[in-house]
N, C-alpha and C. Protein backbone atom coordinates (compact mmCIF):
# COMPACT_ATOMS: atom_id res chain seq x y z
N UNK A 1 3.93 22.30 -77.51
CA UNK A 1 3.30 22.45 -76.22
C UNK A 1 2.28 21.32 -76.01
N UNK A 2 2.66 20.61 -74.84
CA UNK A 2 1.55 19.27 -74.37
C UNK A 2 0.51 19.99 -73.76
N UNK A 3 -1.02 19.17 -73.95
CA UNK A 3 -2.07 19.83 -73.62
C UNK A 3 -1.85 18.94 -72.15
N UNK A 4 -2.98 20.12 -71.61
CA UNK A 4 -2.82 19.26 -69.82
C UNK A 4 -3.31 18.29 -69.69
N UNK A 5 -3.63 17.64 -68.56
CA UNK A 5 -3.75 16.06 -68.43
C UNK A 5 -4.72 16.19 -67.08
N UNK A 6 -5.83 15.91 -66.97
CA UNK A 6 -6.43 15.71 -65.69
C UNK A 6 -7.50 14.45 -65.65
N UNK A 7 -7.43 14.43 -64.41
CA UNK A 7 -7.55 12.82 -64.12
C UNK A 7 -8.45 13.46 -62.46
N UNK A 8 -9.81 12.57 -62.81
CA UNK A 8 -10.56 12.81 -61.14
C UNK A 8 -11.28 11.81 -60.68
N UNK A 9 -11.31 11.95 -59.44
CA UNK A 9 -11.78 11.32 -58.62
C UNK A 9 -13.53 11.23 -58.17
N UNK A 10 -13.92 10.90 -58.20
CA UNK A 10 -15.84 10.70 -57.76
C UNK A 10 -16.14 11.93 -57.04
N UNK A 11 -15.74 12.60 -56.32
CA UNK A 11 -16.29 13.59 -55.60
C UNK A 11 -16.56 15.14 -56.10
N UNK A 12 -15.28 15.51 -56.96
CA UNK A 12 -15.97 16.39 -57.48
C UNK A 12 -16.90 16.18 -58.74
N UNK A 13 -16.45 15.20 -59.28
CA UNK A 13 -18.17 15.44 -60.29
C UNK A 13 -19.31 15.32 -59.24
N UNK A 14 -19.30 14.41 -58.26
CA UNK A 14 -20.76 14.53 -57.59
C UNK A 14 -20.70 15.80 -56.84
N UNK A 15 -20.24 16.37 -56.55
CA UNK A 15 -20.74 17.63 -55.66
C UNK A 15 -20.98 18.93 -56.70
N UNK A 16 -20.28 18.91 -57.76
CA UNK A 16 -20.65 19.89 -58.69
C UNK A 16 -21.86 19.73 -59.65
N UNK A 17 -22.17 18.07 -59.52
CA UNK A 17 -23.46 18.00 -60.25
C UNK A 17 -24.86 18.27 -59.81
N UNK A 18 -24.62 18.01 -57.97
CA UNK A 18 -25.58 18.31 -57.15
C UNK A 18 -26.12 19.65 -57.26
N UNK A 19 -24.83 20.67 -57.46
CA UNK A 19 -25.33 21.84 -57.11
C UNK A 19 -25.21 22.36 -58.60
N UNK A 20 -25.70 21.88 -59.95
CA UNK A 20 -25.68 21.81 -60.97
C UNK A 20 -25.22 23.13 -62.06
N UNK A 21 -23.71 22.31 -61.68
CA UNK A 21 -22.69 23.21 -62.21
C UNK A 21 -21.36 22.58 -62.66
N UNK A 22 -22.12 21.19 -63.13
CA UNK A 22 -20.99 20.11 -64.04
C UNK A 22 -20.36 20.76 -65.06
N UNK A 23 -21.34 21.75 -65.73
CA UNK A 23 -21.30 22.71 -66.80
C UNK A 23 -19.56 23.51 -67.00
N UNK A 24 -19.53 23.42 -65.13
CA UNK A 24 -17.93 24.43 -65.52
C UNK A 24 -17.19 23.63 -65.60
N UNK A 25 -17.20 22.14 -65.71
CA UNK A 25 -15.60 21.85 -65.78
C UNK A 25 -14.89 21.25 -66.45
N UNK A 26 -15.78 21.23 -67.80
CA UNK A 26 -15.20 21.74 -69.20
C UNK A 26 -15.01 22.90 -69.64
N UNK A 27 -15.39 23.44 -69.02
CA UNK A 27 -15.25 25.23 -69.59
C UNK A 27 -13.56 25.10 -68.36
N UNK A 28 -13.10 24.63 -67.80
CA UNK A 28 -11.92 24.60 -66.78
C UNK A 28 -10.89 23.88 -67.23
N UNK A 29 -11.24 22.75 -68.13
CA UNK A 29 -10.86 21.61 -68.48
C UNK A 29 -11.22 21.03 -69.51
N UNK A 30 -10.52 20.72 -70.77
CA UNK A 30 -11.11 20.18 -71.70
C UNK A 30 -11.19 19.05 -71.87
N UNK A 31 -10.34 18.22 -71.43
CA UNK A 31 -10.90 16.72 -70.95
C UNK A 31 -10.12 16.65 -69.92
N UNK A 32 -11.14 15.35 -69.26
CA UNK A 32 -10.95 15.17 -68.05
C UNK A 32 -10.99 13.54 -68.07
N UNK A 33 -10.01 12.61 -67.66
CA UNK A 33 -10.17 11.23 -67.56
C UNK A 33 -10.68 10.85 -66.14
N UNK A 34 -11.13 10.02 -66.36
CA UNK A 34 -11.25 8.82 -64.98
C UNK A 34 -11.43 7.45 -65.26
N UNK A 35 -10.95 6.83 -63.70
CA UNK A 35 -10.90 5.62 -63.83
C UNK A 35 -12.24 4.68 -63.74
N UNK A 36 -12.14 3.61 -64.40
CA UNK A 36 -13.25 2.75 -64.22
C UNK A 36 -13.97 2.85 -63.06
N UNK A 37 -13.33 2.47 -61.90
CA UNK A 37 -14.13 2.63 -60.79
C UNK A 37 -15.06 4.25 -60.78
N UNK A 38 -14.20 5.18 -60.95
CA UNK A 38 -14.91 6.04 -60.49
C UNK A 38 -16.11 6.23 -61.63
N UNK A 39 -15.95 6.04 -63.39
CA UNK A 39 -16.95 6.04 -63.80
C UNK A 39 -18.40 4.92 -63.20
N UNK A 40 -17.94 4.25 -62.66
CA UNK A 40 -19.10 2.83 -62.45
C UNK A 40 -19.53 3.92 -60.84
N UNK A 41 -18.80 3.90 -60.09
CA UNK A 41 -19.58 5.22 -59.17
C UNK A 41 -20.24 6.51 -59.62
N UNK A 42 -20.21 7.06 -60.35
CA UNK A 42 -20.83 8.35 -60.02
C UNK A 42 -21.53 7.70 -61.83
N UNK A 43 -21.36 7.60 -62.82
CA UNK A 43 -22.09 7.21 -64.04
C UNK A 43 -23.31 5.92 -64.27
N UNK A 44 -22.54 5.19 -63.53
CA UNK A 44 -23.37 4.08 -63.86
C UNK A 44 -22.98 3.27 -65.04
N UNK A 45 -24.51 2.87 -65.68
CA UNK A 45 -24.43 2.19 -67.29
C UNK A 45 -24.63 3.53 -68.14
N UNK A 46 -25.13 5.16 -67.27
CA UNK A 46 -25.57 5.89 -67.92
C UNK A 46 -24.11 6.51 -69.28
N UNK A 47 -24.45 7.19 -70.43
CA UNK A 47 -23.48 7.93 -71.02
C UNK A 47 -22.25 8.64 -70.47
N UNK A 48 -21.33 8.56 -70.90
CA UNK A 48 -20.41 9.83 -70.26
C UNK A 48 -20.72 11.11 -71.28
N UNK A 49 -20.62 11.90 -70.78
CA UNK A 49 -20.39 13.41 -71.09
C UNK A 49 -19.43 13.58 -71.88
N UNK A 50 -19.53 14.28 -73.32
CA UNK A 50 -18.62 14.05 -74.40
C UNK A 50 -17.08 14.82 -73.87
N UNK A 51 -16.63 15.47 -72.82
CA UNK A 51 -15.54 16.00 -72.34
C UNK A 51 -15.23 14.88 -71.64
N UNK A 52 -15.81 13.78 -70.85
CA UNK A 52 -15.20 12.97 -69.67
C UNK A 52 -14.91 11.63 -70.13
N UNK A 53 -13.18 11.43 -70.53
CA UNK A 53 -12.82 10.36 -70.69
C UNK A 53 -12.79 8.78 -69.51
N UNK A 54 -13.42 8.01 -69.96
CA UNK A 54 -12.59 7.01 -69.06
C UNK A 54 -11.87 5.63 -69.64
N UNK A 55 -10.47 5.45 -68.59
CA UNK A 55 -9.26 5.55 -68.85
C UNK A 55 -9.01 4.30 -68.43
N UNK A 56 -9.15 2.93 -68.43
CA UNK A 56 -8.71 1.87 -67.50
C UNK A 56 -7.17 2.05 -67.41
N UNK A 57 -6.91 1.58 -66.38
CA UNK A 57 -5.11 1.16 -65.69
C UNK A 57 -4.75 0.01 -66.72
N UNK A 58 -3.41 0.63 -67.30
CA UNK A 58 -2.51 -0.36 -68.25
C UNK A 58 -1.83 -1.51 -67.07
N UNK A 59 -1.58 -1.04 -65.91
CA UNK A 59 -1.13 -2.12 -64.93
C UNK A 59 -1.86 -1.97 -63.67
N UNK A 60 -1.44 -3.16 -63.11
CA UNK A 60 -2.00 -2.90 -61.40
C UNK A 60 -1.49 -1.95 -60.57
N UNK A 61 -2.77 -1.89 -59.97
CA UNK A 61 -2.21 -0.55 -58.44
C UNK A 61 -1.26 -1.05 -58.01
N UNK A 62 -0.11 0.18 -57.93
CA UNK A 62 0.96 -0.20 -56.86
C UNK A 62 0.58 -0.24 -55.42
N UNK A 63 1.16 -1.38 -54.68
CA UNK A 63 1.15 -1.89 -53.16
C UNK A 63 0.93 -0.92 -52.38
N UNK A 64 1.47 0.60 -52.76
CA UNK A 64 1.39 1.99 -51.43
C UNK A 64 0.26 2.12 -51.47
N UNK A 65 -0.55 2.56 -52.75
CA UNK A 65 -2.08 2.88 -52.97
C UNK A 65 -2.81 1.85 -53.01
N UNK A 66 -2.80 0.71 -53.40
CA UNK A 66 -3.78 -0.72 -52.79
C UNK A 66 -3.97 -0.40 -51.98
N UNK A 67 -2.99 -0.63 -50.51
CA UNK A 67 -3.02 -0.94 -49.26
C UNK A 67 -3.83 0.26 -48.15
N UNK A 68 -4.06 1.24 -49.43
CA UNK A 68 -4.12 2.48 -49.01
C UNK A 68 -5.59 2.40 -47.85
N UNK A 69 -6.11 2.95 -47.24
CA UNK A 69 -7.69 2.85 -46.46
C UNK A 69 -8.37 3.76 -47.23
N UNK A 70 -8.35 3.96 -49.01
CA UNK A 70 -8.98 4.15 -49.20
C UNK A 70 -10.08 3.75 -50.62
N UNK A 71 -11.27 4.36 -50.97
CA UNK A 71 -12.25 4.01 -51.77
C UNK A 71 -11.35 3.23 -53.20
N UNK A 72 -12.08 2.49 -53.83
CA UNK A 72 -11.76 1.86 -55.28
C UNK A 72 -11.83 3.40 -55.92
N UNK A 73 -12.52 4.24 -56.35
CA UNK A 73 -12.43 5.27 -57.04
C UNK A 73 -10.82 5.87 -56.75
N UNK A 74 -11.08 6.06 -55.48
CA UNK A 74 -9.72 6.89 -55.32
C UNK A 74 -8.84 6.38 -55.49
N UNK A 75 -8.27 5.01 -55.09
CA UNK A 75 -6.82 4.21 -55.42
C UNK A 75 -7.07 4.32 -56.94
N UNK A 76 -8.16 4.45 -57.61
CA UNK A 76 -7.43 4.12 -59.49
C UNK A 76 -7.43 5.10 -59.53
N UNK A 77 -8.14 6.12 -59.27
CA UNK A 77 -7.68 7.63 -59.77
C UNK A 77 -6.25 8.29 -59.50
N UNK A 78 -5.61 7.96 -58.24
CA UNK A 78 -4.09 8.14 -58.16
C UNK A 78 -3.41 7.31 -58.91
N UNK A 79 -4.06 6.05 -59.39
CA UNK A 79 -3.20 5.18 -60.15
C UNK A 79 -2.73 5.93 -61.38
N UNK A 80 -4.29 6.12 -62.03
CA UNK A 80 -4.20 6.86 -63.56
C UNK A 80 -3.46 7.87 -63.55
N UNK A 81 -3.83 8.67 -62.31
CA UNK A 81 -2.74 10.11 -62.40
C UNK A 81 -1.29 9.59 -62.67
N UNK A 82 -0.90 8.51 -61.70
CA UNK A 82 0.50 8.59 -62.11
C UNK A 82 0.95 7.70 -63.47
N UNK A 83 -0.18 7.14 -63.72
CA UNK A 83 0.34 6.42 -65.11
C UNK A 83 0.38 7.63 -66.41
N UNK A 84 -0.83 8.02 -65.94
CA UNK A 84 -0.90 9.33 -67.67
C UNK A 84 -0.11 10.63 -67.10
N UNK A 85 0.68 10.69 -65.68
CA UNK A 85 1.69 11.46 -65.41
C UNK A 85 0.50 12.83 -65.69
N UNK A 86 -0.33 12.78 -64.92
CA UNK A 86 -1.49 14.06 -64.98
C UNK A 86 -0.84 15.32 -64.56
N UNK A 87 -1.67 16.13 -65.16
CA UNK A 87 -0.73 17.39 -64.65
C UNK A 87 -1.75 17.71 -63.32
N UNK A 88 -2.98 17.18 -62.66
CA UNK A 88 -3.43 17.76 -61.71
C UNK A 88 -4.49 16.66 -61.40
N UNK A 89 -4.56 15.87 -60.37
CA UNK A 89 -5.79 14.82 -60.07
C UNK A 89 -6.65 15.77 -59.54
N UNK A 90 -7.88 16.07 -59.75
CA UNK A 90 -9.10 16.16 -59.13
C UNK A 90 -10.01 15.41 -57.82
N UNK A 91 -9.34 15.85 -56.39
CA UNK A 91 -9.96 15.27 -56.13
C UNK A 91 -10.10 15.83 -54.24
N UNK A 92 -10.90 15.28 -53.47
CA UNK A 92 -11.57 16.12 -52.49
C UNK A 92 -11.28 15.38 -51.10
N UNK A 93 -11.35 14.46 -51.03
CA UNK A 93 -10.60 13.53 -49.65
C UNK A 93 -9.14 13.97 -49.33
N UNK A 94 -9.55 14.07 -48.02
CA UNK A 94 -8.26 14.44 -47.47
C UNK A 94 -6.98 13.33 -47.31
N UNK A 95 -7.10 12.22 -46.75
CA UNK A 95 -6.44 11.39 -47.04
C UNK A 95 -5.90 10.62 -48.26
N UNK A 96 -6.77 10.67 -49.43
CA UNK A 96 -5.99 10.35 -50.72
C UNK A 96 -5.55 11.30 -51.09
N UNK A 97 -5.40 12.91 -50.57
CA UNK A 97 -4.90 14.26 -51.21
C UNK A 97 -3.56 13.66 -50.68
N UNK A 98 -3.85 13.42 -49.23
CA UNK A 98 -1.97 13.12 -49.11
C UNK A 98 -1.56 12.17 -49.59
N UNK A 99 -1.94 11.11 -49.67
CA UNK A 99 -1.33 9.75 -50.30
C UNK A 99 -0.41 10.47 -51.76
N UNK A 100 -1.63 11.30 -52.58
CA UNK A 100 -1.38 11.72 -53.86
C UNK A 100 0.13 12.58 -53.96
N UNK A 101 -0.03 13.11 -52.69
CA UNK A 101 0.76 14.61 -53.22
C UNK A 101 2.23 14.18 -52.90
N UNK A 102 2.23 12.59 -51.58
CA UNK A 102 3.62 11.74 -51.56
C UNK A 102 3.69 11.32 -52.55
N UNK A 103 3.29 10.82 -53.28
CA UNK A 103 3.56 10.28 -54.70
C UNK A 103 4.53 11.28 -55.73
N UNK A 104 4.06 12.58 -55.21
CA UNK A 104 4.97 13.50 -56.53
C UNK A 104 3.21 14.67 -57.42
N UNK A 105 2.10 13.89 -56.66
CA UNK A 105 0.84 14.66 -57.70
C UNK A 105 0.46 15.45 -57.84
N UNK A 106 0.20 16.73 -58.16
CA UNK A 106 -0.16 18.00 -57.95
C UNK A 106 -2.16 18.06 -58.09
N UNK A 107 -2.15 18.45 -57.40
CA UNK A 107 -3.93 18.35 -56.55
C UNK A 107 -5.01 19.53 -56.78
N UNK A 108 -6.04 19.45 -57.07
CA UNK A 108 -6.66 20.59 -57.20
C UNK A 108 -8.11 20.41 -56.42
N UNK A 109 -8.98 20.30 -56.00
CA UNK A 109 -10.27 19.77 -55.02
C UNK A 109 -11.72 20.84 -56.15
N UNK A 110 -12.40 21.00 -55.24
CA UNK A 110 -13.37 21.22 -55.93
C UNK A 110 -13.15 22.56 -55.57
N UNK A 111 -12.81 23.09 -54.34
CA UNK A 111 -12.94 24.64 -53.89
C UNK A 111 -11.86 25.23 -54.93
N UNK A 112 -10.67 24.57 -55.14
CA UNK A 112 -10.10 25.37 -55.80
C UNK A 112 -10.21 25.56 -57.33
N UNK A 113 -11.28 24.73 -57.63
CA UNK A 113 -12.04 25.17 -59.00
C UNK A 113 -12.93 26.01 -59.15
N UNK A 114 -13.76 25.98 -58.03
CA UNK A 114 -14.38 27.12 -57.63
C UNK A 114 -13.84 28.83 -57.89
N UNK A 115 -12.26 28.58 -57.32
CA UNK A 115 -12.00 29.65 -57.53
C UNK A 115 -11.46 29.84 -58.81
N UNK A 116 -10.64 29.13 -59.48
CA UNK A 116 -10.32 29.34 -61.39
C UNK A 116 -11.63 29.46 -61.67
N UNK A 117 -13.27 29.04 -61.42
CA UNK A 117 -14.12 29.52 -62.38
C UNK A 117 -14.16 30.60 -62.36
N UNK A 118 -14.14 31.23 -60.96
CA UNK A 118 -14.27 33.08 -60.95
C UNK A 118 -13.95 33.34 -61.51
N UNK A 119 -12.09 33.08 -61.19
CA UNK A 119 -10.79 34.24 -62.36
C UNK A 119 -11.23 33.57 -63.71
N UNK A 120 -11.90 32.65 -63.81
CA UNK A 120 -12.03 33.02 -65.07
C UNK A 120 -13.23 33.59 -65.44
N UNK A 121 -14.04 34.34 -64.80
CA UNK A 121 -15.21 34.87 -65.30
C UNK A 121 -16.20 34.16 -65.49
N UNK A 122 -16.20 32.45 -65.49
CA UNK A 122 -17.27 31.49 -65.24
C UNK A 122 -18.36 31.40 -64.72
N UNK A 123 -18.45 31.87 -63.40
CA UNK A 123 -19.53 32.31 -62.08
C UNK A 123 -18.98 33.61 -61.29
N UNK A 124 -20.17 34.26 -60.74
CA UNK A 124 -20.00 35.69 -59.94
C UNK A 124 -19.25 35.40 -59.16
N UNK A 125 -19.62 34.24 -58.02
CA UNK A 125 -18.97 34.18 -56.82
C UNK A 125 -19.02 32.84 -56.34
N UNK A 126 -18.24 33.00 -55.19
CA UNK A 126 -18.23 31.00 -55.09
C UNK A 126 -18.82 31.19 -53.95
N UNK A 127 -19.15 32.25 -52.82
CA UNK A 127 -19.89 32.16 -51.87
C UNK A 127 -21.28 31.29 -51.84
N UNK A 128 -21.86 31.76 -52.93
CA UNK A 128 -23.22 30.82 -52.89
C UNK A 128 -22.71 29.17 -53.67
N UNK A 129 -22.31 28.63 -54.08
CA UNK A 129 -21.64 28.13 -54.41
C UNK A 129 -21.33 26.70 -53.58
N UNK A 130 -20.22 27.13 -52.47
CA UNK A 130 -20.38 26.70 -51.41
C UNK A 130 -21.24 26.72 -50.42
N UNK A 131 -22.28 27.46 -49.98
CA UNK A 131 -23.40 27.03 -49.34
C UNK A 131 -24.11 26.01 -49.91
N UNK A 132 -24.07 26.15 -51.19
CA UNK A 132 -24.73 25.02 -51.62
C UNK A 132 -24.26 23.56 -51.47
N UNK A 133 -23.21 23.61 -51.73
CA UNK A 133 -22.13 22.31 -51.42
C UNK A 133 -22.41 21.76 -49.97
N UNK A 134 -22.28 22.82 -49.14
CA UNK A 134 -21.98 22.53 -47.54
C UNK A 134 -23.96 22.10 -47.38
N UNK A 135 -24.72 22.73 -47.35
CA UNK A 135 -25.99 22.04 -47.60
C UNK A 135 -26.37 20.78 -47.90
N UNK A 136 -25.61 20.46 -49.09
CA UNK A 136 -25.70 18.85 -49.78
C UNK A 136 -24.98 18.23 -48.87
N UNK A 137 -24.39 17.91 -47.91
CA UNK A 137 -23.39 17.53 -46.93
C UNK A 137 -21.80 17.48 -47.54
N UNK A 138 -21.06 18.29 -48.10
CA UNK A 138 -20.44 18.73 -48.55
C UNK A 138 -19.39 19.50 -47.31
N UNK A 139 -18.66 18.79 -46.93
CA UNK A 139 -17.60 19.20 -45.57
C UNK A 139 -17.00 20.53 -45.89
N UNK A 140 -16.90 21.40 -45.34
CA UNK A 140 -15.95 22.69 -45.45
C UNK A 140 -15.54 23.30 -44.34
N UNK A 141 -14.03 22.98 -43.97
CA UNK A 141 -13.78 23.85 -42.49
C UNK A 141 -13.73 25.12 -42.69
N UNK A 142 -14.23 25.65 -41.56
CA UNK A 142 -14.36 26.97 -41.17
C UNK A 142 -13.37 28.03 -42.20
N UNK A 143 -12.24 27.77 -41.38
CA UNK A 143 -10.82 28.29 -41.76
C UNK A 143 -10.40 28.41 -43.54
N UNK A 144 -10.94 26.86 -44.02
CA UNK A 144 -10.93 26.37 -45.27
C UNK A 144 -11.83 27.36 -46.20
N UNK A 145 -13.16 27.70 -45.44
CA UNK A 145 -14.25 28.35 -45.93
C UNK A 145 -13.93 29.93 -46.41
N UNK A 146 -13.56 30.56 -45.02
CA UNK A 146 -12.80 32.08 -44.75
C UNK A 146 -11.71 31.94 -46.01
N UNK A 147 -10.70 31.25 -46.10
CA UNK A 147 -9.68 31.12 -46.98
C UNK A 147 -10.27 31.28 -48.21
N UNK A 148 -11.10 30.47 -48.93
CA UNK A 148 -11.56 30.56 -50.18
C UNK A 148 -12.10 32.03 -50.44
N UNK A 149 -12.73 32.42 -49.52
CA UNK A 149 -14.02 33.68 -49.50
C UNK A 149 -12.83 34.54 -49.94
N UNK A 150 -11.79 34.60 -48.78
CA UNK A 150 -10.66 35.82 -49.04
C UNK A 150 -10.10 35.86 -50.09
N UNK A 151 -9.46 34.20 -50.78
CA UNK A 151 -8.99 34.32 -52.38
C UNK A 151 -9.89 34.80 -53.39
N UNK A 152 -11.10 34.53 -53.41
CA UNK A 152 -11.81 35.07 -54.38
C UNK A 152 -12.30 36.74 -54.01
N UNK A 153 -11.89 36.83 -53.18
CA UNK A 153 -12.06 38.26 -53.12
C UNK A 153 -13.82 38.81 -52.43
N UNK A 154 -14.20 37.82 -51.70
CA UNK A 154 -15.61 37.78 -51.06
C UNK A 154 -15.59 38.01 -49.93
N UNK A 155 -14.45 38.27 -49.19
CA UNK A 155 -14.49 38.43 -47.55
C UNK A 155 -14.76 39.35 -47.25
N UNK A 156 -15.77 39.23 -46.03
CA UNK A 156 -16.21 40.50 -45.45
C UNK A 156 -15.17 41.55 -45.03
């Protein structure tokens, strides 16, 4: 049995660190790679976190994702996904979600970690959770919002 493979993008470590709860996603994930870019965004020169690998690209971005309109984090992070054939990129933009998911990638964002921390007994609830997120300027549609509340079992 192959252990899983995840690979993320800048946004959810920053929005889960804001609302300081980096804590779950090694308890979600036992390692987690990223690409150069995205470590030099959200790390710095600072340490990585003994769970958070980073992974440089064995080759160049392919031409679909170069050309793509979007961030350096995000084009290497779809890169890596498809080079280490990830079992799930991490990541929160809507437009590299689709780029990703034409590719063949299977996607997970931050809300829907939110909700594996529940089922897994990680945190009470993701209601507060997400207020906190959406506070930090942290986008959440309405619909998107209601949806989560109802999967985790929080809806009014």
């Amino acid at each position: 049995m192959s252990l899983a493979i995840y690979v993320a993008n800048s946004s959810p470590l920053i929005v889960f660190e804001r609302v300081r709860q980096l804590n779950l996603l090694p308890s979600l994930m036992k390692r987690l790679f990223v690409p150069s870019a995205v470590r030099d965004e959200v790390f710095g020169v600072c340490a990585l976190p003994d769970w958070l690998t980073e992974k440089s690209l064995t080759q160049p971005v392919a031409a679909k994702i170069a050309s793509a309109r979007l961030g350096a984090g995000e084009r290497e992070a779809i890169a890596l996904a498809l080079e280490m054939q990830a079992t799930e990129l991490v990541m929160d933009d809507l437009a590299a979600r689709r780029l990703a998911q034409s590719l063949g990638l299977s996607i997970i964002g931050s809300l829907g970690l939110l909700l594996r921390a529940k089922d897994a007994g990680l945190i009470p609830a993701v209601r507060p959770l997400m207020l906190a997120m959406q506070s930090d300027e942290f986008h959440i549609a309405e619909n998107l919002f209601e949806g989560i509340l109802k999967a985790a079992g929080e809806s009014n």
